[in-house]
Protein backbone atom coordinates (compact mmCIF):
# COMPACT_ATOMS: atom_id res chain seq x y z
CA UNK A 1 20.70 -79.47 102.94
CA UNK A 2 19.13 -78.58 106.21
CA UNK A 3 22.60 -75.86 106.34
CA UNK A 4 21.36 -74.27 103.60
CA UNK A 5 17.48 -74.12 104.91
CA UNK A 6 18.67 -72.37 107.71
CA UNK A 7 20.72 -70.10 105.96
CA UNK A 8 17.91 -69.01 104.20
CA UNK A 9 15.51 -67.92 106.76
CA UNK A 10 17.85 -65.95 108.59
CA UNK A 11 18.34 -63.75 105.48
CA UNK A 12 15.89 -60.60 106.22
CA UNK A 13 15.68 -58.94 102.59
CA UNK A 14 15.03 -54.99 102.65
CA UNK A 15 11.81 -55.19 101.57
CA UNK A 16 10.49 -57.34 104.38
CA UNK A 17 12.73 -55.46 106.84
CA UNK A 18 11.21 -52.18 105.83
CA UNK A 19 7.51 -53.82 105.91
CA UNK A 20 7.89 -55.12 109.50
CA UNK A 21 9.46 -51.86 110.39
CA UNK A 22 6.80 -50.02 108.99
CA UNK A 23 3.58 -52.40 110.32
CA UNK A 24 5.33 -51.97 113.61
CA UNK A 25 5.98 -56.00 114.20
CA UNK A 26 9.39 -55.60 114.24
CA UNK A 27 9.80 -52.84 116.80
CA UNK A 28 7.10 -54.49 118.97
CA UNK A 29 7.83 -58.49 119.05
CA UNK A 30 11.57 -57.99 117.85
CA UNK A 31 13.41 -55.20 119.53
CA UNK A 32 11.19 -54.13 122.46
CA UNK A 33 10.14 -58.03 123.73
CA UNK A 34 13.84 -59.07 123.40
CA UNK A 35 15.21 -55.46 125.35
CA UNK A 36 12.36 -54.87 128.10
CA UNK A 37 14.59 -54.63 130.99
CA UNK A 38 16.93 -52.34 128.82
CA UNK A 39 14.30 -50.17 127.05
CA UNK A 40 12.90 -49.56 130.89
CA UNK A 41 15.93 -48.77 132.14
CA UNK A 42 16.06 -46.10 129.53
CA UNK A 43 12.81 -44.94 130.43
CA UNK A 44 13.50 -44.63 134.01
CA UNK A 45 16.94 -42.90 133.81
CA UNK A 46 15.03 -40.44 130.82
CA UNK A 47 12.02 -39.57 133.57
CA UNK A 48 15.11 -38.78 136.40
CA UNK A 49 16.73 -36.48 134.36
CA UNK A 50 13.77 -34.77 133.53
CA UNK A 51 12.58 -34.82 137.29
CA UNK A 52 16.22 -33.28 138.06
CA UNK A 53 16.15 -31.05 135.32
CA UNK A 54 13.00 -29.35 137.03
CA UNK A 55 14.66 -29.39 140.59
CA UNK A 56 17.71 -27.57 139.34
CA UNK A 57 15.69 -24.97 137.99
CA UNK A 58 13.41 -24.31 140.53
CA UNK A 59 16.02 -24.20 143.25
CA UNK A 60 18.11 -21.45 140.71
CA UNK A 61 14.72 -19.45 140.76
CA UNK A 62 14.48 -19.48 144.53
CA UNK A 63 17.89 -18.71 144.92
CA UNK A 64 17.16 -15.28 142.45
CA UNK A 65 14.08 -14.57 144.55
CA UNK A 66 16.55 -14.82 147.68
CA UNK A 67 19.01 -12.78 146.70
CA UNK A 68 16.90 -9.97 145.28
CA UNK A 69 15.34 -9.97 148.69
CA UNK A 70 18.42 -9.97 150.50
CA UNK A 71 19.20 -7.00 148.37
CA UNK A 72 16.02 -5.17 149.18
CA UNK A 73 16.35 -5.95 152.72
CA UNK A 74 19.61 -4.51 152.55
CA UNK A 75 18.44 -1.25 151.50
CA UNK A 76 15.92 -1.10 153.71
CA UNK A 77 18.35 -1.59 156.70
CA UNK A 78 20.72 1.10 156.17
CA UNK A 79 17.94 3.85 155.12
CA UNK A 80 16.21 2.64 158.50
CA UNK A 81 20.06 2.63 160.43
CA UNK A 82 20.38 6.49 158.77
CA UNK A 83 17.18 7.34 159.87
CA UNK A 84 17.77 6.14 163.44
CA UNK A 85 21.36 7.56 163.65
CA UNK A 86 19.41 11.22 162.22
CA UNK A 87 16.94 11.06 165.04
CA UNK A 88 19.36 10.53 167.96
CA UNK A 89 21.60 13.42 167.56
CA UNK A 90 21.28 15.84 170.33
CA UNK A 91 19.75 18.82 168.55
CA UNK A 92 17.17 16.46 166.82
CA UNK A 93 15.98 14.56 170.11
CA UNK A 94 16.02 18.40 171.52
CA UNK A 95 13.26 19.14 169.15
CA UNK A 96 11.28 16.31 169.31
CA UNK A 97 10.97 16.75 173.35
CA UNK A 98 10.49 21.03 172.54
CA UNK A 99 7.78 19.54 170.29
CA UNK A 100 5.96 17.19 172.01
CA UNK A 101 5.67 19.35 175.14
CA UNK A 102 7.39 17.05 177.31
CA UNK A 103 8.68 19.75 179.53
CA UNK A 104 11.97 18.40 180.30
CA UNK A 105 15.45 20.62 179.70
CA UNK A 106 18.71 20.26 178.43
CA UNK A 107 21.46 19.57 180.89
CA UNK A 108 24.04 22.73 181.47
CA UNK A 109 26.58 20.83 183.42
CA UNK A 110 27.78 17.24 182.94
CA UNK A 111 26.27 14.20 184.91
CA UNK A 112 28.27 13.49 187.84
CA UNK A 113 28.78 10.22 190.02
CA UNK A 114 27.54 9.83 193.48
CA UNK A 115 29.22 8.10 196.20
CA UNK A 116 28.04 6.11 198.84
CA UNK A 117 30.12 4.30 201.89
CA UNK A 118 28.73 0.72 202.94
CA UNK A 119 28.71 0.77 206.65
C-alpha cells in the first residue's frame, strides 16, 4: 500500500505541470533552487562571452583606424620625400639662393683637397 502512495505523488499530470510552469513555482523552487551553481555558471560564462565579444570588436576597429592611418601616413611620406628630392637638385637650390639674395655663386671648378704635413 504505502508502494502505491508513493507512486502516486510522483505522477505530475499535464495539467498541473503546465499550471506550475505557468504560475512560475516550478521554474523558481524546482529547476532554479535545485541548479543554482549550474544556472550561475551559465550566467557567468554568458556575461564573458559578451564581455569578449565587445573586446574583439573594438580591437578590429582600432586595428582599421591603424591601418588607414598608416596608409595616410604613407602618402604623406613619399609626397614630402618627392618634394625634398625636387628642392635639392642643383638648378632648384640655384634659384632659391638667386632668390633669396643670398649672394653666394655657383662653383666653376670642382672642390679640391688640401694637404697638410704634421711636423
Amino acid at each position: 500500500m504505502a508502494e502505491k502512495k508513493v507512486d502516486n505523488s510522483k505522477k505530475v499530470k499535464t495539467g498541473s505541470f503546465l499550471k506550475e510552469l505557468l504560475s512560475g513555482s516550478m521554474v523558481t523552487e524546482k529547476i532554479i533552487l535545485k541548479n543554482l551553481w549550474y544556472v550561475l555558471l551559465l550566467t557567468l560564462l554568458a556575461a564573458i562571452y559578451i564581455g569578449n565579444r565587445f573586446h574583439a570588436e573594438k580591437v578590429t576597429r582600432e586595428m582599421t583606424r591603424l591601418q588607414r592611418e598608416v596608409k595616410e601616413l604613407r602618402a604623406e611620406s613619399l609626397s614630402t620625400s618627392a618634394d625634398l628630392m625636387y628642392l635639392s637638385r642643383q638648378s632648384e637650390v640655384y634659384k632659391l639662393v638667386k632668390e633669396k639674395g643670398l649672394n653666394l655663386e655657383e662653383l666653376k671648378t670642382p672642390p679640391y683637397k688640401l694637404l697638410v704635413d704634421k711636423k
